[in-house]
C-alpha atoms as a PDB file:
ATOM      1  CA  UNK A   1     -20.381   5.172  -0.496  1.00  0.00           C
ATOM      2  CA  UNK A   2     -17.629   3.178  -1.852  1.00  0.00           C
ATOM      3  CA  UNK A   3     -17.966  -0.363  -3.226  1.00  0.00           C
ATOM      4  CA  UNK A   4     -16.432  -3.331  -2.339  1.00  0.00           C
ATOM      5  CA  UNK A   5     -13.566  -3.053  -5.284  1.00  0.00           C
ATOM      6  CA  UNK A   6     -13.320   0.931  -4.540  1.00  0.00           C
ATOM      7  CA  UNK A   7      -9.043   1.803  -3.608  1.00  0.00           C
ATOM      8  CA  UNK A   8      -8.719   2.924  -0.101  1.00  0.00           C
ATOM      9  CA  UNK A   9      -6.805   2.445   2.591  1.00  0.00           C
ATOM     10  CA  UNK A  10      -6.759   0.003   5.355  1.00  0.00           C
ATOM     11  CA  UNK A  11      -8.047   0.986   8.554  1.00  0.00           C
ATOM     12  CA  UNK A  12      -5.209  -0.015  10.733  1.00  0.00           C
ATOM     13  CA  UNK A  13      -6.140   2.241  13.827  1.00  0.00           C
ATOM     14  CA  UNK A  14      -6.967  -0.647  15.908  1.00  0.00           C
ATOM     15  CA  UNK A  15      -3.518  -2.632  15.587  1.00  0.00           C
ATOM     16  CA  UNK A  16      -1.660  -2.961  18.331  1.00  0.00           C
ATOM     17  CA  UNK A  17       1.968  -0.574  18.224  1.00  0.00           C
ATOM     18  CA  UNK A  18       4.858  -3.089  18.208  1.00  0.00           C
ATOM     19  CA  UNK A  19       8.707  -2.868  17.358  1.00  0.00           C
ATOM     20  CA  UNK A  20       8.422  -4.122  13.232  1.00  0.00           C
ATOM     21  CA  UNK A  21      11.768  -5.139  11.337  1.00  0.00           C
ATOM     22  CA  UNK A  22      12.066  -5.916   7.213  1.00  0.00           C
ATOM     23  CA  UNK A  23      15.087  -7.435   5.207  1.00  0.00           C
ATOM     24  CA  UNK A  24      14.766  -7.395   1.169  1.00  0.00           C
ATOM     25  CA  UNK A  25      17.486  -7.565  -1.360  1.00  0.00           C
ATOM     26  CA  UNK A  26      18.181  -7.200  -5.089  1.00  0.00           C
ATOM     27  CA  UNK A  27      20.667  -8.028  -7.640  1.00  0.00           C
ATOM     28  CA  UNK A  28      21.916  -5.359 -10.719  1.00  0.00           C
ATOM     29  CA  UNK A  29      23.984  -7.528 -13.135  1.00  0.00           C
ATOM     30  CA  UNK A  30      26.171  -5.898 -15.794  1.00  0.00           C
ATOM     31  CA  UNK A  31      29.610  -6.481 -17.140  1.00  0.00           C
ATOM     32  CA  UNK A  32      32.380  -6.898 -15.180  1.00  0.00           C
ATOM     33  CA  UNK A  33      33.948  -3.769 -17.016  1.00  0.00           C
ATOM     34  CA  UNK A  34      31.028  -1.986 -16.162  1.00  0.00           C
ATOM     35  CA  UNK A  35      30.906  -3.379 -12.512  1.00  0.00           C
ATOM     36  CA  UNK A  36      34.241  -2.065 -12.097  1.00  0.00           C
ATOM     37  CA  UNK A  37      33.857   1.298 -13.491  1.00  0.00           C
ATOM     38  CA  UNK A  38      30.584   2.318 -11.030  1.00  0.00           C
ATOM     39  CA  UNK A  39      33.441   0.846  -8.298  1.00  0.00           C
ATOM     40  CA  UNK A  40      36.050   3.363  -9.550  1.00  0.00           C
ATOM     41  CA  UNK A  41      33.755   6.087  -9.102  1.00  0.00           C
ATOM     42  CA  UNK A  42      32.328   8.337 -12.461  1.00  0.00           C
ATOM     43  CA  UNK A  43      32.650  11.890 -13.265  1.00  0.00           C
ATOM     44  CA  UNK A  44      28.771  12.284 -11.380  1.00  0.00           C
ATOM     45  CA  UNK A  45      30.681  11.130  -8.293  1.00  0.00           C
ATOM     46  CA  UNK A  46      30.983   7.758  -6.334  1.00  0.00           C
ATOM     47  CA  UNK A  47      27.854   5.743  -7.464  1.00  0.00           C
ATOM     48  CA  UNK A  48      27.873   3.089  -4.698  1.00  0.00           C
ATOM     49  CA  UNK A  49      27.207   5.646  -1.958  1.00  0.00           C
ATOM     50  CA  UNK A  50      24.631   7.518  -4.243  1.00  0.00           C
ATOM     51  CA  UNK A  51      22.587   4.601  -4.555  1.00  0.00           C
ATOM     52  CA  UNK A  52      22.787   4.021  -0.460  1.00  0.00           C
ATOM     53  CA  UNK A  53      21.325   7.505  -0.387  1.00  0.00           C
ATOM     54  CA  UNK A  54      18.886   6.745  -2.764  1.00  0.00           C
ATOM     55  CA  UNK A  55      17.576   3.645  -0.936  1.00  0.00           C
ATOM     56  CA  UNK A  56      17.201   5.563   2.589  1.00  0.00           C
ATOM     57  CA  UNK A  57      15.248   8.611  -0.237  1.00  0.00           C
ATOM     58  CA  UNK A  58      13.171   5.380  -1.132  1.00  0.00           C
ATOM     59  CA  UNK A  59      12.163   4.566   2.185  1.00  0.00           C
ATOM     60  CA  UNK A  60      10.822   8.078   2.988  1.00  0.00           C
ATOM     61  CA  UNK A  61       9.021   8.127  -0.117  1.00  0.00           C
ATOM     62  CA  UNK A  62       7.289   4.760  -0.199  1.00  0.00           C
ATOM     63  CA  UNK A  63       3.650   6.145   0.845  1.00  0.00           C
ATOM     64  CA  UNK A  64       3.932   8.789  -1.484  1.00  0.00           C
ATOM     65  CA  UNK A  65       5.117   5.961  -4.202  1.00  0.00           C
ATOM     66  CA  UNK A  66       2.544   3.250  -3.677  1.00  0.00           C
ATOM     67  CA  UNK A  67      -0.786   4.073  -3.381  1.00  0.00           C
ATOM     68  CA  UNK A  68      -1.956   1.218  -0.312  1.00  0.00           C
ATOM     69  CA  UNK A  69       0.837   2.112   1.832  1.00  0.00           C
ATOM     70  CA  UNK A  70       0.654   4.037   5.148  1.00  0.00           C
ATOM     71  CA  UNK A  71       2.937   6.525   6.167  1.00  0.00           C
ATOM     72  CA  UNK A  72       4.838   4.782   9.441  1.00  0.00           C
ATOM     73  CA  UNK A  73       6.803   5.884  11.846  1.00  0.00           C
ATOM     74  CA  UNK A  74       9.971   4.527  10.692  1.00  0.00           C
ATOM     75  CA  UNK A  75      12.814   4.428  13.245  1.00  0.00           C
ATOM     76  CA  UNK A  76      16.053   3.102  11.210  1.00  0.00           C
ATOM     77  CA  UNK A  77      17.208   2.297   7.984  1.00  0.00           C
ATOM     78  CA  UNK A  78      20.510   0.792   6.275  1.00  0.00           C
ATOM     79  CA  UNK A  79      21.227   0.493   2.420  1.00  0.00           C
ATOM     80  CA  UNK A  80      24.060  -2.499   1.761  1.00  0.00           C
ATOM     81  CA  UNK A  81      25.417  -2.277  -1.419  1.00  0.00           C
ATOM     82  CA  UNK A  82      28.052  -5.168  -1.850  1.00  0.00           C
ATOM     83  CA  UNK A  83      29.967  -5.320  -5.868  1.00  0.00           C
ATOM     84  CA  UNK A  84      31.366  -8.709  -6.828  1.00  0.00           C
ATOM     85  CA  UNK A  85      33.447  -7.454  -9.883  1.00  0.00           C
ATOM     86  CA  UNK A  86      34.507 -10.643 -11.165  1.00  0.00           C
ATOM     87  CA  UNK A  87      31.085 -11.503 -11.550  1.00  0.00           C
ATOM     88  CA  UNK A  88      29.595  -8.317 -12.242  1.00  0.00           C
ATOM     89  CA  UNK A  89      27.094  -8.241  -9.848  1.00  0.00           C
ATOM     90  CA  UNK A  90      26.135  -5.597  -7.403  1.00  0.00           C
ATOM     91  CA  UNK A  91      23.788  -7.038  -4.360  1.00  0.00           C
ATOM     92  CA  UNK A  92      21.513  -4.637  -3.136  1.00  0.00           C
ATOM     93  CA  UNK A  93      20.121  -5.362   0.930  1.00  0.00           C
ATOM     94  CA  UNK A  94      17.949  -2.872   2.903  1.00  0.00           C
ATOM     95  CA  UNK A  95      17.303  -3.316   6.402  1.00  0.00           C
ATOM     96  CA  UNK A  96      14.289  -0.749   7.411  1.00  0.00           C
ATOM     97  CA  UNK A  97      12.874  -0.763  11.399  1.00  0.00           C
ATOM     98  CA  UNK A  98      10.021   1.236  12.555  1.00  0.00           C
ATOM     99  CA  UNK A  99       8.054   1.441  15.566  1.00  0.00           C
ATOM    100  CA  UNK A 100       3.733   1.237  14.274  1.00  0.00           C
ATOM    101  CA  UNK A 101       0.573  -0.163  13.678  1.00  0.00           C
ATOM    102  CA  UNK A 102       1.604  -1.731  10.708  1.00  0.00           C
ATOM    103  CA  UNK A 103       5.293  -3.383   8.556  1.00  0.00           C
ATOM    104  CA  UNK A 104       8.280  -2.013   7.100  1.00  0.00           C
ATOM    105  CA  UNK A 105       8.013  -4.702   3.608  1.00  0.00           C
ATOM    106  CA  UNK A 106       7.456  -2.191   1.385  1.00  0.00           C
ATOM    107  CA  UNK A 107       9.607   0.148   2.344  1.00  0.00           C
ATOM    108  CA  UNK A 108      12.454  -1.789   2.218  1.00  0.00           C
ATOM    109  CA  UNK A 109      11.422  -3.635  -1.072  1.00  0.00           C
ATOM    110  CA  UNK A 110      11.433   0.265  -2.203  1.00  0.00           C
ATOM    111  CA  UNK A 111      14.249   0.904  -0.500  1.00  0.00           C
ATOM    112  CA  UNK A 112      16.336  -2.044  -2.355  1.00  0.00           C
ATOM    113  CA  UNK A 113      14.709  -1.287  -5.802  1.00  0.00           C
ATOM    114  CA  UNK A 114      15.282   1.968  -5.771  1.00  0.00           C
ATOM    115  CA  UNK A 115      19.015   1.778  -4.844  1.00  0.00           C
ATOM    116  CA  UNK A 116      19.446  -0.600  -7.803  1.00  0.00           C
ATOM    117  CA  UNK A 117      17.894   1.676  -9.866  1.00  0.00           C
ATOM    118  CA  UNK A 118      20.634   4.190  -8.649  1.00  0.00           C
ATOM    119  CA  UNK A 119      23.318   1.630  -9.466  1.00  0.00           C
ATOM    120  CA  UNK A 120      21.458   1.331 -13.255  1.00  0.00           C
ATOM    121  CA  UNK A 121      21.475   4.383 -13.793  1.00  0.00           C
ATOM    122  CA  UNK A 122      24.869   5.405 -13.587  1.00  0.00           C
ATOM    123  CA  UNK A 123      25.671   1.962 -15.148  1.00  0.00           C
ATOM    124  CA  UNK A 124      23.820   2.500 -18.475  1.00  0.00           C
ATOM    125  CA  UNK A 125      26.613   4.504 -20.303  1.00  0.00           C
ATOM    126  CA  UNK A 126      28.909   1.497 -19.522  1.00  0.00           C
ATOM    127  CA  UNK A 127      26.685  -1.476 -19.825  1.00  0.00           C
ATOM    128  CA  UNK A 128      22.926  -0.962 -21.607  1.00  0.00           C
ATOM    129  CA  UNK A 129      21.903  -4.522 -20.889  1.00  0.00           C
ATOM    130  CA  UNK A 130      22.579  -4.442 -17.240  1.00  0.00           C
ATOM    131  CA  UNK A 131      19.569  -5.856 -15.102  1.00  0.00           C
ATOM    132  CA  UNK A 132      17.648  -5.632 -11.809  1.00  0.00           C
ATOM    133  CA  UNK A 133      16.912  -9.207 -10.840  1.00  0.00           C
ATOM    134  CA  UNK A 134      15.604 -10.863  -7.853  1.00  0.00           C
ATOM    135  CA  UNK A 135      13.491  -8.304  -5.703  1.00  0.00           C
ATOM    136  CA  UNK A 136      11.959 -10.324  -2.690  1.00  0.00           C
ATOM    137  CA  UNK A 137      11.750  -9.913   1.053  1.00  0.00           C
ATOM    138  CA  UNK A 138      13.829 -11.705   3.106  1.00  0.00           C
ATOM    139  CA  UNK A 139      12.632 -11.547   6.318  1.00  0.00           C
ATOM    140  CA  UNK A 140      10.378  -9.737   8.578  1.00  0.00           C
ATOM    141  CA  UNK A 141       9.538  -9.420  12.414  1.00  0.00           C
ATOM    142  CA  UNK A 142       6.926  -7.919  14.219  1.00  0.00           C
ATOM    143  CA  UNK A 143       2.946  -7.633  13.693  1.00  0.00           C
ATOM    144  CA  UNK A 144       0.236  -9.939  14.169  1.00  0.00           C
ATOM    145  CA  UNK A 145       1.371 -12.494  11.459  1.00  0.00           C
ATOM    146  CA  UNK A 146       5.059 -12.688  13.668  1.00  0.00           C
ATOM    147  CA  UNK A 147       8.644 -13.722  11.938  1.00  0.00           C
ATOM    148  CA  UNK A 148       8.986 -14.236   8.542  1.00  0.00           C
ATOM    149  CA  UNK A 149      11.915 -15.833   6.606  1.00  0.00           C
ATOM    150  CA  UNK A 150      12.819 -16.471   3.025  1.00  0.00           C
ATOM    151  CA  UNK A 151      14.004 -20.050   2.254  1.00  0.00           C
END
C-alpha cells in the first residue's frame, strides 16, 4: 500500500474533458555576434528552425520527461522563435492546445525549454556564456481552475 509521500500519479479519470490552451516563453541571451551567427545559419544547418522542431519533440516527450505528468491528448502545437540581434536575445514562445482531462503547462514549459536548449546548443561554439533565462507560463485556459494570465 503506498504512503501518503509515495510518487504516483493523479487520478484524473473523473475530470470533466474540456478544450485546454497553454502559453510559456523563454529567453537565450548570448552575444550579438553569436546571435547573428545561429541567424546566418551553421554548417549543422539553420538552427532557428531546429530548435522549432525541437520544441514540438518536447511536447511529445513531456510524460516521458517528467515523472507526474499524464500523457494528453494534445491537439496543436506552435514553437515561436523570435532573434533580436542587436540585443542578442532569442525569445522562445510555445503555444500547446489539447483536448483532456487535464492542462497543457508542462508541455509547453517543455516545449519552450527545450527549444532554447536547441538554440544553446548550437550557440556554445560561438558564445559559452550564453543563458536560458526567464521560463514561466504565460497563460492558460481551460480546466476547473479557468483562465490564467501572467502579469
Amino acid at each position: 500500500m503506498a504512503t501518503s509521500d509515495a510518487a504516483r500519479i493523479v487520478d484524473v479519470g473523473g475530470k470533466e474533458v474540456t478544450d485546454r490552451e497553454a502559453v510559456a516563453e523563454c529567453v537565450i541571451t548570448m552575444t550579438p555576434e553569436a546571435c547573428a551567427k545561429l541567424e546566418a545559419g551553421t554548417p549543422k544547418g539553420n538552427p532557428i528552425e531546429a530548435a522549432r522542431v525541437a520544441g514540438i519533440m518536447g511536447v511529445k516527450r513531456t510524460p516521458d520527461l517528467l515523472p507526474f505528468c499524464h500523457p494528453i491528448a494534445v491537439t496543436g502545437a506552435e514553437v515561436i522563435v523570435e532573434p533580436d540581434r542587436s540585443t542578442g536575445r532569442i525569445r522562445v514562445q510555445a503555444r500547446v492546445t489539447a483536448r483532456d482531462r487535464t492542462g497543457v503547462e508542462m508541455e509547453a514549459l517543455t516545449a519552450a525549454a527545450v527549444a532554447a536548449l536547441s538554440l544553446y546548443d548550437t550557440a556554445k561554439p560561438f558564445d559559452r556564456s550564453a543563458r536560458i533565462d526567464g521560463l514561466r507560463l504565460l497563460e492558460k485556459t481551460g480546466g476547473k481552475s479557468g483562465h490564467y494570465r501572467a502579469d
